[in-house]
PDB file of N, CA and C in Angstrom:
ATOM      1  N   UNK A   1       8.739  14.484 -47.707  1.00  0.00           N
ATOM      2  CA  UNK A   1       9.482  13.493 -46.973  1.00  0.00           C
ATOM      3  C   UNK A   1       9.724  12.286 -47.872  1.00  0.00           C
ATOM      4  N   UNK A   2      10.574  11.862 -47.718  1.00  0.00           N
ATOM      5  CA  UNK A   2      11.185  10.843 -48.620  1.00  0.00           C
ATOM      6  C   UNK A   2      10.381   9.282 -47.842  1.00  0.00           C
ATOM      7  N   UNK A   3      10.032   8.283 -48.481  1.00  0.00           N
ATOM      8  CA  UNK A   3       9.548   7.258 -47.920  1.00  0.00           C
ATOM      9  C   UNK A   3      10.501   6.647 -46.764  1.00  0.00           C
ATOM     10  N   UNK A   4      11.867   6.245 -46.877  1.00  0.00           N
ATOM     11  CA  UNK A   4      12.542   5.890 -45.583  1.00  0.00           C
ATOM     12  C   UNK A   4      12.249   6.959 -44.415  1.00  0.00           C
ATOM     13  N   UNK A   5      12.295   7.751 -44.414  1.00  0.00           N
ATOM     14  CA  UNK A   5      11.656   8.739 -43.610  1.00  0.00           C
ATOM     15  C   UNK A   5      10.442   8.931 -42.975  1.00  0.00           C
ATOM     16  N   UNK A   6       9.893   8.804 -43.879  1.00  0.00           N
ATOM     17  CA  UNK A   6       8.172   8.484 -43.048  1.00  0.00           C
ATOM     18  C   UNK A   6       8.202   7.035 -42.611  1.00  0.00           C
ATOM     19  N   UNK A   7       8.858   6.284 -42.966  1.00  0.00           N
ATOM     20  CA  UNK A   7       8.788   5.371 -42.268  1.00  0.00           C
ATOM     21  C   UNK A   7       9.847   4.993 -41.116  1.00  0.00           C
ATOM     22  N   UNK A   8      10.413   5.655 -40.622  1.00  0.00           N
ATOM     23  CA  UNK A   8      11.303   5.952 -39.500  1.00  0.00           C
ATOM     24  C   UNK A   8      10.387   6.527 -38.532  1.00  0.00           C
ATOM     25  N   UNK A   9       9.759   7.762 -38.985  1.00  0.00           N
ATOM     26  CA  UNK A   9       9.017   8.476 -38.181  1.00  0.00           C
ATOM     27  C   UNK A   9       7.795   7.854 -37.860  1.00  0.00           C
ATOM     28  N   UNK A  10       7.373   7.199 -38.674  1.00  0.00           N
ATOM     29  CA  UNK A  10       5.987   6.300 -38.227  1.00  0.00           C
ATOM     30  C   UNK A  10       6.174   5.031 -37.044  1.00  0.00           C
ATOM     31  N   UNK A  11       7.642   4.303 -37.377  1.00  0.00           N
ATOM     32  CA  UNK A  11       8.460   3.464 -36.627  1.00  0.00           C
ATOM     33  C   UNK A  11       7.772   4.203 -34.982  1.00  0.00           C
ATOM     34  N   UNK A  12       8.609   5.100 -35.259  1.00  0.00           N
ATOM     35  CA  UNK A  12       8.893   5.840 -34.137  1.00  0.00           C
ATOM     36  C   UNK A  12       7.871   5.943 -33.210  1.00  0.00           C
ATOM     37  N   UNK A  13       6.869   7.000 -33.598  1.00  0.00           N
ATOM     38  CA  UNK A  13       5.251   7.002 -33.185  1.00  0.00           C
ATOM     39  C   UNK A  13       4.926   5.817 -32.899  1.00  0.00           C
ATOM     40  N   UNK A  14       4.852   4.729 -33.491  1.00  0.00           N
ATOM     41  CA  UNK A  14       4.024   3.540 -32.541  1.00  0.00           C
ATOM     42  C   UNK A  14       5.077   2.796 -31.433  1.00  0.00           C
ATOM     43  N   UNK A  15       6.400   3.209 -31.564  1.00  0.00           N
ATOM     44  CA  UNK A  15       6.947   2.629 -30.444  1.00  0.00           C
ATOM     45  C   UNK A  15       6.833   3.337 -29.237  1.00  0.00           C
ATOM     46  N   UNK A  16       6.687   5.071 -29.642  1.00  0.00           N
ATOM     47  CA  UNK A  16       6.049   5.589 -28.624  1.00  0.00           C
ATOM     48  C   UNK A  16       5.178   5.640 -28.029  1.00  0.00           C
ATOM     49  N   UNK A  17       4.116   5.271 -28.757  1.00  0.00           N
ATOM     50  CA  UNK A  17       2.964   4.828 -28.525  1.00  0.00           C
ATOM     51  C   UNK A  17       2.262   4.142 -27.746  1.00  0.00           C
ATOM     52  N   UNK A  18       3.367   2.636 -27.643  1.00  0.00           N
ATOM     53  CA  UNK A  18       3.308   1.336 -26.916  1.00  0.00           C
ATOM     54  C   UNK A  18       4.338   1.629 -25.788  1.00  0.00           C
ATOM     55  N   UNK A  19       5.346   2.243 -25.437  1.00  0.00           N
ATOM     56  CA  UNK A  19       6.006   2.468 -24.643  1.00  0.00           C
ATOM     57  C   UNK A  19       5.532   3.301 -23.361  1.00  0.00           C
ATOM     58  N   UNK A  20       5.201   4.490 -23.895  1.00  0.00           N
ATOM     59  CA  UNK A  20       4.534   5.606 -22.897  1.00  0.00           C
ATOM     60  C   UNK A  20       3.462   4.881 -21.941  1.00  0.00           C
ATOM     61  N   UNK A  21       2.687   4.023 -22.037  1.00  0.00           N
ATOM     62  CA  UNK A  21       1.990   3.680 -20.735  1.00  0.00           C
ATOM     63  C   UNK A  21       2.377   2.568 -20.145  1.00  0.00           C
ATOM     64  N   UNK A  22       3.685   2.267 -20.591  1.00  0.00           N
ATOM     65  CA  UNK A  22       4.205   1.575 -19.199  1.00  0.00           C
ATOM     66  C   UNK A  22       4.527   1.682 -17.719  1.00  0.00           C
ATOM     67  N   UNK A  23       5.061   2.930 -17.568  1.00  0.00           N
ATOM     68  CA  UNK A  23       5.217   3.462 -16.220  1.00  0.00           C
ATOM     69  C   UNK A  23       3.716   3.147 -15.510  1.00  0.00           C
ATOM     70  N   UNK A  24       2.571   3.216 -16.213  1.00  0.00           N
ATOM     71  CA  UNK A  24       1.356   3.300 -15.661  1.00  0.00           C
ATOM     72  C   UNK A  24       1.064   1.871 -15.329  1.00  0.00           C
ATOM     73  N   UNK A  25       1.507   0.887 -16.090  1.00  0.00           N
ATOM     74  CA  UNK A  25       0.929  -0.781 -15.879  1.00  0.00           C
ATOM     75  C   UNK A  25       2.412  -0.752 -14.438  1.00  0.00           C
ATOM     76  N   UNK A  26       3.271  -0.109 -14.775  1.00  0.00           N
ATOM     77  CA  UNK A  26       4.352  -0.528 -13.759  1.00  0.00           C
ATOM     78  C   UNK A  26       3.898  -0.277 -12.167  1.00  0.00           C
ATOM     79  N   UNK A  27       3.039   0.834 -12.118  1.00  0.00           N
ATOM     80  CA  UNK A  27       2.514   0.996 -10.895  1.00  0.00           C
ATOM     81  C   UNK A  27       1.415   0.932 -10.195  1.00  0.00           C
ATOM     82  N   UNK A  28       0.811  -0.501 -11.502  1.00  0.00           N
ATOM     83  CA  UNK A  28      -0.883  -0.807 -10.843  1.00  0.00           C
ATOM     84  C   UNK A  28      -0.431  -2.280 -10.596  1.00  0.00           C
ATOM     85  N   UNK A  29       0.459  -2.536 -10.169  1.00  0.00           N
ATOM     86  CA  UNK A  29       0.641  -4.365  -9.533  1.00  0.00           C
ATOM     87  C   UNK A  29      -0.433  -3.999  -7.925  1.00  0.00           C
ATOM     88  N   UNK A  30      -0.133  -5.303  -7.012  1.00  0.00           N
ATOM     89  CA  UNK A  30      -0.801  -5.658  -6.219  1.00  0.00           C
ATOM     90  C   UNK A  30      -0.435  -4.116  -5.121  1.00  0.00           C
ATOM     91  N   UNK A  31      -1.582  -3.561  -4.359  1.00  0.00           N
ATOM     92  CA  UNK A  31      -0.953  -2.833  -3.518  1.00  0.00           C
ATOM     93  C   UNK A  31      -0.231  -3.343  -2.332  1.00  0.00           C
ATOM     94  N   UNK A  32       0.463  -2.424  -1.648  1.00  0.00           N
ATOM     95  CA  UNK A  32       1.374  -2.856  -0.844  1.00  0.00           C
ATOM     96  C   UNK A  32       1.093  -3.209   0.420  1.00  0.00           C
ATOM     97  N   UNK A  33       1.091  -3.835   1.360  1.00  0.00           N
ATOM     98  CA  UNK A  33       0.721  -3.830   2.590  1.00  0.00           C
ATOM     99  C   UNK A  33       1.187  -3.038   3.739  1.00  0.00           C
ATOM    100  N   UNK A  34       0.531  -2.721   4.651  1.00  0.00           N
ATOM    101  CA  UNK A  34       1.039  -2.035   5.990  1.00  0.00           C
ATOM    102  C   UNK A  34       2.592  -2.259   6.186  1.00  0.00           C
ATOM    103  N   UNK A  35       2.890  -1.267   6.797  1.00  0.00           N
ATOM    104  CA  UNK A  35       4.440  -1.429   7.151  1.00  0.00           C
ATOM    105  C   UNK A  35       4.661  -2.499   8.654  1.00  0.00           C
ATOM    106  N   UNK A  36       4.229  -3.639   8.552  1.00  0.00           N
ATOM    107  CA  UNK A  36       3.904  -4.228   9.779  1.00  0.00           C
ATOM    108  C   UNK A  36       5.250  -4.304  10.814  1.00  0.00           C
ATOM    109  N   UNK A  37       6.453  -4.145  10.673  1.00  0.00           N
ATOM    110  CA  UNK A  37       8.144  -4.145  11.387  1.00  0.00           C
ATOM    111  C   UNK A  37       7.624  -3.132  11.844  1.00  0.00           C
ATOM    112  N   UNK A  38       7.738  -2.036  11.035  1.00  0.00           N
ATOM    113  CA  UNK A  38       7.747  -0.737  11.474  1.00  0.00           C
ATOM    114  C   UNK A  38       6.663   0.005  12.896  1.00  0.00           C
ATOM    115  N   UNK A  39       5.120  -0.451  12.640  1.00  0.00           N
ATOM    116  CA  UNK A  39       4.400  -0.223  13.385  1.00  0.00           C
ATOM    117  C   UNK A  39       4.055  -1.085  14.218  1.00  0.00           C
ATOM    118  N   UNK A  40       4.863  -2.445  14.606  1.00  0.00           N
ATOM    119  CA  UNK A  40       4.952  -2.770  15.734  1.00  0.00           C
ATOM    120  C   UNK A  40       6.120  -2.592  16.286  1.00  0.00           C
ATOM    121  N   UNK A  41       7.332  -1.787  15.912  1.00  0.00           N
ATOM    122  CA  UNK A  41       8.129  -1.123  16.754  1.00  0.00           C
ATOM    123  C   UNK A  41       8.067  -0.107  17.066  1.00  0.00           C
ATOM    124  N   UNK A  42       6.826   0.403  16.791  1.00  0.00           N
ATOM    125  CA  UNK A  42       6.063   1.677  17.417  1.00  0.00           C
ATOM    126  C   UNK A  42       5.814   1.391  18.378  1.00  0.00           C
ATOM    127  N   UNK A  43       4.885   0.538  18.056  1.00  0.00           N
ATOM    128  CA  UNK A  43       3.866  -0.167  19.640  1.00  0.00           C
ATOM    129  C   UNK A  43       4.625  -1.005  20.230  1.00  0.00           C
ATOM    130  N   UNK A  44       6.115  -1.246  20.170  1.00  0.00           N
ATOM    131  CA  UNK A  44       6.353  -1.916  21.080  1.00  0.00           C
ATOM    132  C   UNK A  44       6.128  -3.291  21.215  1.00  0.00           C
ATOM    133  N   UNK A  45       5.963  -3.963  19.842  1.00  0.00           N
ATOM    134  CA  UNK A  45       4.969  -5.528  20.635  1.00  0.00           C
ATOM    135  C   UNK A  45       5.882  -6.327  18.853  1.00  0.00           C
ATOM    136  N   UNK A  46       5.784  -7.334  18.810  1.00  0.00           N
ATOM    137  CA  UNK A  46       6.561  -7.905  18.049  1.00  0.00           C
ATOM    138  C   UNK A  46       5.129  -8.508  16.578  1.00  0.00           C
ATOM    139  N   UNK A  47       6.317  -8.109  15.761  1.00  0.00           N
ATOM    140  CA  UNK A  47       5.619  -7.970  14.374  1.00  0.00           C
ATOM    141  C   UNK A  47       4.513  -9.133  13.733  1.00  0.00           C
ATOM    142  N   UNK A  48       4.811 -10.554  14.622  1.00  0.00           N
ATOM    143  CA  UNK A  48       3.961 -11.911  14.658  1.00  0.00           C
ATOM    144  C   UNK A  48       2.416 -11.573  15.661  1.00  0.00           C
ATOM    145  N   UNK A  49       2.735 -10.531  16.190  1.00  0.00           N
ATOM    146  CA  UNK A  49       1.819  -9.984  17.983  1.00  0.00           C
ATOM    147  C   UNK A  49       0.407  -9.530  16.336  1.00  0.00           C
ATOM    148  N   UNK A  50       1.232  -8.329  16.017  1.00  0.00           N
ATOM    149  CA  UNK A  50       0.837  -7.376  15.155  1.00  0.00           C
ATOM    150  C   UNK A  50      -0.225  -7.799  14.372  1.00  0.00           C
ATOM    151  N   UNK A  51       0.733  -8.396  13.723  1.00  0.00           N
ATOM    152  CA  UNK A  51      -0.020  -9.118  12.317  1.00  0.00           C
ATOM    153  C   UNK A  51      -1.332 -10.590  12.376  1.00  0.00           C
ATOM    154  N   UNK A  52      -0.930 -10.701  13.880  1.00  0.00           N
ATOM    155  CA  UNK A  52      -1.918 -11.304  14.666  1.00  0.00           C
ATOM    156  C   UNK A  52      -3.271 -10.568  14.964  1.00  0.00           C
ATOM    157  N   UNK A  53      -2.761  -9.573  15.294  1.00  0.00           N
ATOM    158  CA  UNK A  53      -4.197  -8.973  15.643  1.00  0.00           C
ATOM    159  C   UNK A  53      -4.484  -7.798  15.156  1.00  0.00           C
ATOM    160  N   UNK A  54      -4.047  -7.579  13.017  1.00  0.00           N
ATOM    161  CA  UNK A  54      -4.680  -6.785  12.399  1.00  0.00           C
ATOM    162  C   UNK A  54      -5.533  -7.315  11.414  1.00  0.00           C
ATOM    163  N   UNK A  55      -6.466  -6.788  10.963  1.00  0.00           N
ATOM    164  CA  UNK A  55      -7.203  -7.811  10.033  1.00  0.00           C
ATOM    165  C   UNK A  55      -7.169  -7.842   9.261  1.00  0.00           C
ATOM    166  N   UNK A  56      -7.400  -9.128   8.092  1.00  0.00           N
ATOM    167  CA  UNK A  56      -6.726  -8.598   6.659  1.00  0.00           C
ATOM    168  C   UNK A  56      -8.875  -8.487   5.894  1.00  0.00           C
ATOM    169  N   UNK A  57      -8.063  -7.753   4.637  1.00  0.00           N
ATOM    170  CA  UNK A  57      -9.407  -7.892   4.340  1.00  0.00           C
ATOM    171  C   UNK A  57      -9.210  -9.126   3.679  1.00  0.00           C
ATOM    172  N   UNK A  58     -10.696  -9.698   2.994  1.00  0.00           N
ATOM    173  CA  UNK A  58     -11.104 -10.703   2.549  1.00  0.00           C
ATOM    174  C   UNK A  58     -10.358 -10.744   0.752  1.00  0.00           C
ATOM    175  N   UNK A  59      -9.868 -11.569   0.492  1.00  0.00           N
ATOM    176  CA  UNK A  59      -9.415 -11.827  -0.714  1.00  0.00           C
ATOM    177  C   UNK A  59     -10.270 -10.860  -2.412  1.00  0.00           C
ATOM    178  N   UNK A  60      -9.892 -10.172  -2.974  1.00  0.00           N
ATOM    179  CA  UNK A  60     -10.791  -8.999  -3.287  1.00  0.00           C
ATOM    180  C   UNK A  60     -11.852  -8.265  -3.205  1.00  0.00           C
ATOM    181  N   UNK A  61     -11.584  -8.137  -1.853  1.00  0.00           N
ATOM    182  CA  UNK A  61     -12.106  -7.438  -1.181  1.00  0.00           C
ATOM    183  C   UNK A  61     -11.433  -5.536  -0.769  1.00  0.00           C
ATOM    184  N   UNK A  62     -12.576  -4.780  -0.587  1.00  0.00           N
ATOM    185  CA  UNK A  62     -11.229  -3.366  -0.781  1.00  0.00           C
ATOM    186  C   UNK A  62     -11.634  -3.693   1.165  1.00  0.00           C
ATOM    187  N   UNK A  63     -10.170  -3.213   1.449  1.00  0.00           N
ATOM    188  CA  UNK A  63      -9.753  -2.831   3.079  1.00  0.00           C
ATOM    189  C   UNK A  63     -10.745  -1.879   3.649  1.00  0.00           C
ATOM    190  N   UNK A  64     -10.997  -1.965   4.741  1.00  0.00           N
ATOM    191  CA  UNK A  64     -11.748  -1.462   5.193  1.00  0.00           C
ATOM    192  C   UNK A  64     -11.028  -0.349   6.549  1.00  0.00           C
ATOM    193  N   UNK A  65     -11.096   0.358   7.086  1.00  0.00           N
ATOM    194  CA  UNK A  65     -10.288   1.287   8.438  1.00  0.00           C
ATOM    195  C   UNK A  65     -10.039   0.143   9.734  1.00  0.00           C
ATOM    196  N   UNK A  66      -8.833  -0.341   9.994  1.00  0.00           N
ATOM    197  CA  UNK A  66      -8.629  -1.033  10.981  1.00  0.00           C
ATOM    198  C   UNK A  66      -9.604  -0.204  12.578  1.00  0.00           C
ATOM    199  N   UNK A  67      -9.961  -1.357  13.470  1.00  0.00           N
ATOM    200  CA  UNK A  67     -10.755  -0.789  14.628  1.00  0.00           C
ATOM    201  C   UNK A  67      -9.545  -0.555  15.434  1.00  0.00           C
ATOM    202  N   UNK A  68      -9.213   0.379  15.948  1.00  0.00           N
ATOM    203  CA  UNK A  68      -8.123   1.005  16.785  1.00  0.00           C
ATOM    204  C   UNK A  68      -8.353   0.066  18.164  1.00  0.00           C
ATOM    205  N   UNK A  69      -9.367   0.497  18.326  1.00  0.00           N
ATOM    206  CA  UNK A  69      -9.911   0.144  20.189  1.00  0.00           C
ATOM    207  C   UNK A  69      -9.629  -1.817  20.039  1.00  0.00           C
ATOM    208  N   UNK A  70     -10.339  -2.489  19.044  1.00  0.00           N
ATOM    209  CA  UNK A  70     -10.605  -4.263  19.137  1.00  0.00           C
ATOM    210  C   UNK A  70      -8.497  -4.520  18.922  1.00  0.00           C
ATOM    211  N   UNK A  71      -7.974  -3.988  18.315  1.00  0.00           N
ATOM    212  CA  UNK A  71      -6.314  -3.747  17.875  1.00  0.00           C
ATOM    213  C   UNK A  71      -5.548  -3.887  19.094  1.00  0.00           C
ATOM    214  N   UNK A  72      -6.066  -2.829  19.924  1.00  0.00           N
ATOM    215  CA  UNK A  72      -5.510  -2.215  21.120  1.00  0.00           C
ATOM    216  C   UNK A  72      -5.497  -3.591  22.247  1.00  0.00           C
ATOM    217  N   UNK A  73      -6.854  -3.938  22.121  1.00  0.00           N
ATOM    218  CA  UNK A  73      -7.592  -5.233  23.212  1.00  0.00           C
ATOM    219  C   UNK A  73      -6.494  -6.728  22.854  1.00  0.00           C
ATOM    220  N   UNK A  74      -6.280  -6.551  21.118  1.00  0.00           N
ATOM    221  CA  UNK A  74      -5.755  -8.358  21.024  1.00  0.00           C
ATOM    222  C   UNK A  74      -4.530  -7.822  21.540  1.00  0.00           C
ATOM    223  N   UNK A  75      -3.318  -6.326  21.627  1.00  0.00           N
ATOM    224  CA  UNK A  75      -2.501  -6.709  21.569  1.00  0.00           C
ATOM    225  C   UNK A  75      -2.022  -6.494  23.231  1.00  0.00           C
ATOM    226  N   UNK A  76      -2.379  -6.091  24.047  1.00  0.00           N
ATOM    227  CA  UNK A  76      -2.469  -5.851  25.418  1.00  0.00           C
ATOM    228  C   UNK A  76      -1.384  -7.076  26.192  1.00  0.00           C
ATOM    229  N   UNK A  77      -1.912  -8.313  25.356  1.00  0.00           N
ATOM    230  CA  UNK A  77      -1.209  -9.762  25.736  1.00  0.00           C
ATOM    231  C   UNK A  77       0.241  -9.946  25.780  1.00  0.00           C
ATOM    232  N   UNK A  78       0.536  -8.647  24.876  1.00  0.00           N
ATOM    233  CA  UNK A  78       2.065  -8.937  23.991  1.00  0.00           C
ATOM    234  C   UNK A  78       2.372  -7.254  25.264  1.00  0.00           C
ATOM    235  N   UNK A  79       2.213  -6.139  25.216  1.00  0.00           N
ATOM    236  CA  UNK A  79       2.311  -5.090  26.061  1.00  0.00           C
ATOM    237  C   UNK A  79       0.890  -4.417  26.733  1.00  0.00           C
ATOM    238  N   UNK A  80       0.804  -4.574  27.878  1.00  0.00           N
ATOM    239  CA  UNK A  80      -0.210  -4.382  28.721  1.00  0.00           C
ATOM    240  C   UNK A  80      -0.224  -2.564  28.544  1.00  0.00           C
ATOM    241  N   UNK A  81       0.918  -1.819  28.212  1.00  0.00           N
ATOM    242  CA  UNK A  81       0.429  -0.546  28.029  1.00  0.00           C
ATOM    243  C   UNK A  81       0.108   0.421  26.703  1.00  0.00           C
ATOM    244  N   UNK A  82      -0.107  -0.986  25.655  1.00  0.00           N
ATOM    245  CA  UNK A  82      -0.709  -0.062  24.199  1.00  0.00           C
ATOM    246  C   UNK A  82      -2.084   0.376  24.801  1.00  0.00           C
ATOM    247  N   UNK A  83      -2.133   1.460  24.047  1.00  0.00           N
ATOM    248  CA  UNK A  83      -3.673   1.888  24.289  1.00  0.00           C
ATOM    249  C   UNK A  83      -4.441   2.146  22.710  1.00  0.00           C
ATOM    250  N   UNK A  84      -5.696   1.914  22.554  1.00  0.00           N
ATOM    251  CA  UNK A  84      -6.492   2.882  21.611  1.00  0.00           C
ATOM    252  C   UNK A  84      -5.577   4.045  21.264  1.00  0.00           C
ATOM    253  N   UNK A  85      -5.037   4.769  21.583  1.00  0.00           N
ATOM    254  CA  UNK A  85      -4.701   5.801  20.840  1.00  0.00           C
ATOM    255  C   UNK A  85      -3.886   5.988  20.513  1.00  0.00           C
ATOM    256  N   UNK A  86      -2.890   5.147  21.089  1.00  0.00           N
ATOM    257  CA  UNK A  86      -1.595   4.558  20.373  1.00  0.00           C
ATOM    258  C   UNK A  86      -1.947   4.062  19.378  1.00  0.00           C
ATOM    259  N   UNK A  87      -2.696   3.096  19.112  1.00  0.00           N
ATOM    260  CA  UNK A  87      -3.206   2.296  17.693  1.00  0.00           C
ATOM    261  C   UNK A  87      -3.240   3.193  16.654  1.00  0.00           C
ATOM    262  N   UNK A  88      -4.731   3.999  17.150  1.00  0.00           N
ATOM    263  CA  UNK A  88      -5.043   5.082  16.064  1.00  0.00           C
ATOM    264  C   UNK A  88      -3.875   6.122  15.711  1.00  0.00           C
ATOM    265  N   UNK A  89      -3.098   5.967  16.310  1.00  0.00           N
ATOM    266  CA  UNK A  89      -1.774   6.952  15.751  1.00  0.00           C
ATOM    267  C   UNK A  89      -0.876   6.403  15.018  1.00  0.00           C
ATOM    268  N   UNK A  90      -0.367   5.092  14.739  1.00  0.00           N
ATOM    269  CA  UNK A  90       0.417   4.032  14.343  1.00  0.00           C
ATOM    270  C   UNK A  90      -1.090   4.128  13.015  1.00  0.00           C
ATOM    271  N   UNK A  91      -1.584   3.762  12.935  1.00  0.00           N
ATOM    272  CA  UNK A  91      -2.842   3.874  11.575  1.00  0.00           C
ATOM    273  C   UNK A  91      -2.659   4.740  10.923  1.00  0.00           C
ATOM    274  N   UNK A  92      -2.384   5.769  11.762  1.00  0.00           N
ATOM    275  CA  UNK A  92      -2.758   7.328  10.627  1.00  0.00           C
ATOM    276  C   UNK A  92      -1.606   7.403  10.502  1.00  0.00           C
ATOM    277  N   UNK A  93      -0.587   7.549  10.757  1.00  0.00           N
ATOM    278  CA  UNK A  93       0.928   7.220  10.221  1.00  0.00           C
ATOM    279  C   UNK A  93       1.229   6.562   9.418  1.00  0.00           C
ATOM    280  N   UNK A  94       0.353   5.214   9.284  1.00  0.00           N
ATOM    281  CA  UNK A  94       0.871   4.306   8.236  1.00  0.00           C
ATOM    282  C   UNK A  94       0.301   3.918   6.895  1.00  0.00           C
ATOM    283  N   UNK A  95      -1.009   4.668   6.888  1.00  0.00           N
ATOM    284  CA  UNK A  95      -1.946   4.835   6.341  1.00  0.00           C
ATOM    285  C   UNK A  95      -1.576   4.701   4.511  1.00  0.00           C
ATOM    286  N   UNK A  96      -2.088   4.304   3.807  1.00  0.00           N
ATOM    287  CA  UNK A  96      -1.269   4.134   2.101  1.00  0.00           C
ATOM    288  C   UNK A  96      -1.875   5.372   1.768  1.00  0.00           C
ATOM    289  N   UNK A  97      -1.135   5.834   0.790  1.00  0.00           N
ATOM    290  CA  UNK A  97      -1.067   7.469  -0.041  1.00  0.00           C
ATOM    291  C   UNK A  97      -2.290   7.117  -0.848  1.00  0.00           C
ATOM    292  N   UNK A  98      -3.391   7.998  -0.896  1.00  0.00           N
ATOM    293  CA  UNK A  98      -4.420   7.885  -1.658  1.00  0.00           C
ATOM    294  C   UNK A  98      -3.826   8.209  -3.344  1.00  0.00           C
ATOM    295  N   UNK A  99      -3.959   7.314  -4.107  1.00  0.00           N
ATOM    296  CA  UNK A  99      -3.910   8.231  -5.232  1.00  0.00           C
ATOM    297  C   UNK A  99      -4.370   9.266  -5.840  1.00  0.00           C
ATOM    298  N   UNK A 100      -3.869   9.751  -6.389  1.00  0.00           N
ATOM    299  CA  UNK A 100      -4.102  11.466  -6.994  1.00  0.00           C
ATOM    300  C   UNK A 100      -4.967  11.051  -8.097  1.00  0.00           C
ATOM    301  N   UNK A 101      -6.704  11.642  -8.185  1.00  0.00           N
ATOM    302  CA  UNK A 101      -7.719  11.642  -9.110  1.00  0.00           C
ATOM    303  C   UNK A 101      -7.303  12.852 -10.098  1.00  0.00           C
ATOM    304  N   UNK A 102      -7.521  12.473 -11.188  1.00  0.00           N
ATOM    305  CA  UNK A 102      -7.209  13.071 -12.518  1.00  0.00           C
ATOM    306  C   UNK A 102      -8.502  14.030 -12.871  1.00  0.00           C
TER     307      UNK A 102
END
């Protein structure tokens, strides 16, 4: 190989290098939050009701499984006929995609 050459190809390799794990920093920002519009037009009750009476976790802190039944109780105020199991169904519906372990 002629020296401009290896050094094209070496170019090359470290730009690939530094390039290829971007997609990966691109998809570790902050995670996303509940679809809160969406699953209080499930339930019927308005998205301020919602977000009222889901809990957030504590500032880095990891989330913990929302309580279906205490959910069900704050939002009753806003529609007297959510139930518990309405909740827990609006949860497991909305639930974030576990990532895939390597």
């Amino acid at each position: 190989m002629t020296v401009p050459t290896v050094k094209r190809v070496l170019f090359c390799g470290i730009a690939a290098a530094l390039t290829a794990p971007m997609p990966v920093f691109a998809q570790s920002g902050a995670p996303q939050g509940p679809p809160i519009a969406k699953m209080a037009s499930a339930l019927d009750v308005s998205s301020s009701a919602l977000e009222r009476c889901m809990p957030r976790p504590a500032k880095g802190a990891r989330p913990s499984r929302p309580d279906a039944a205490a959910i069900a109780s704050c939002l009753k105020s806003e529609n007297a006929s959510v139930t518990e199991r309405m909740v827990d169904r609006v949860l497991k519906e909305n639930e974030p995609e576990r990532p895939a372990r390597s």
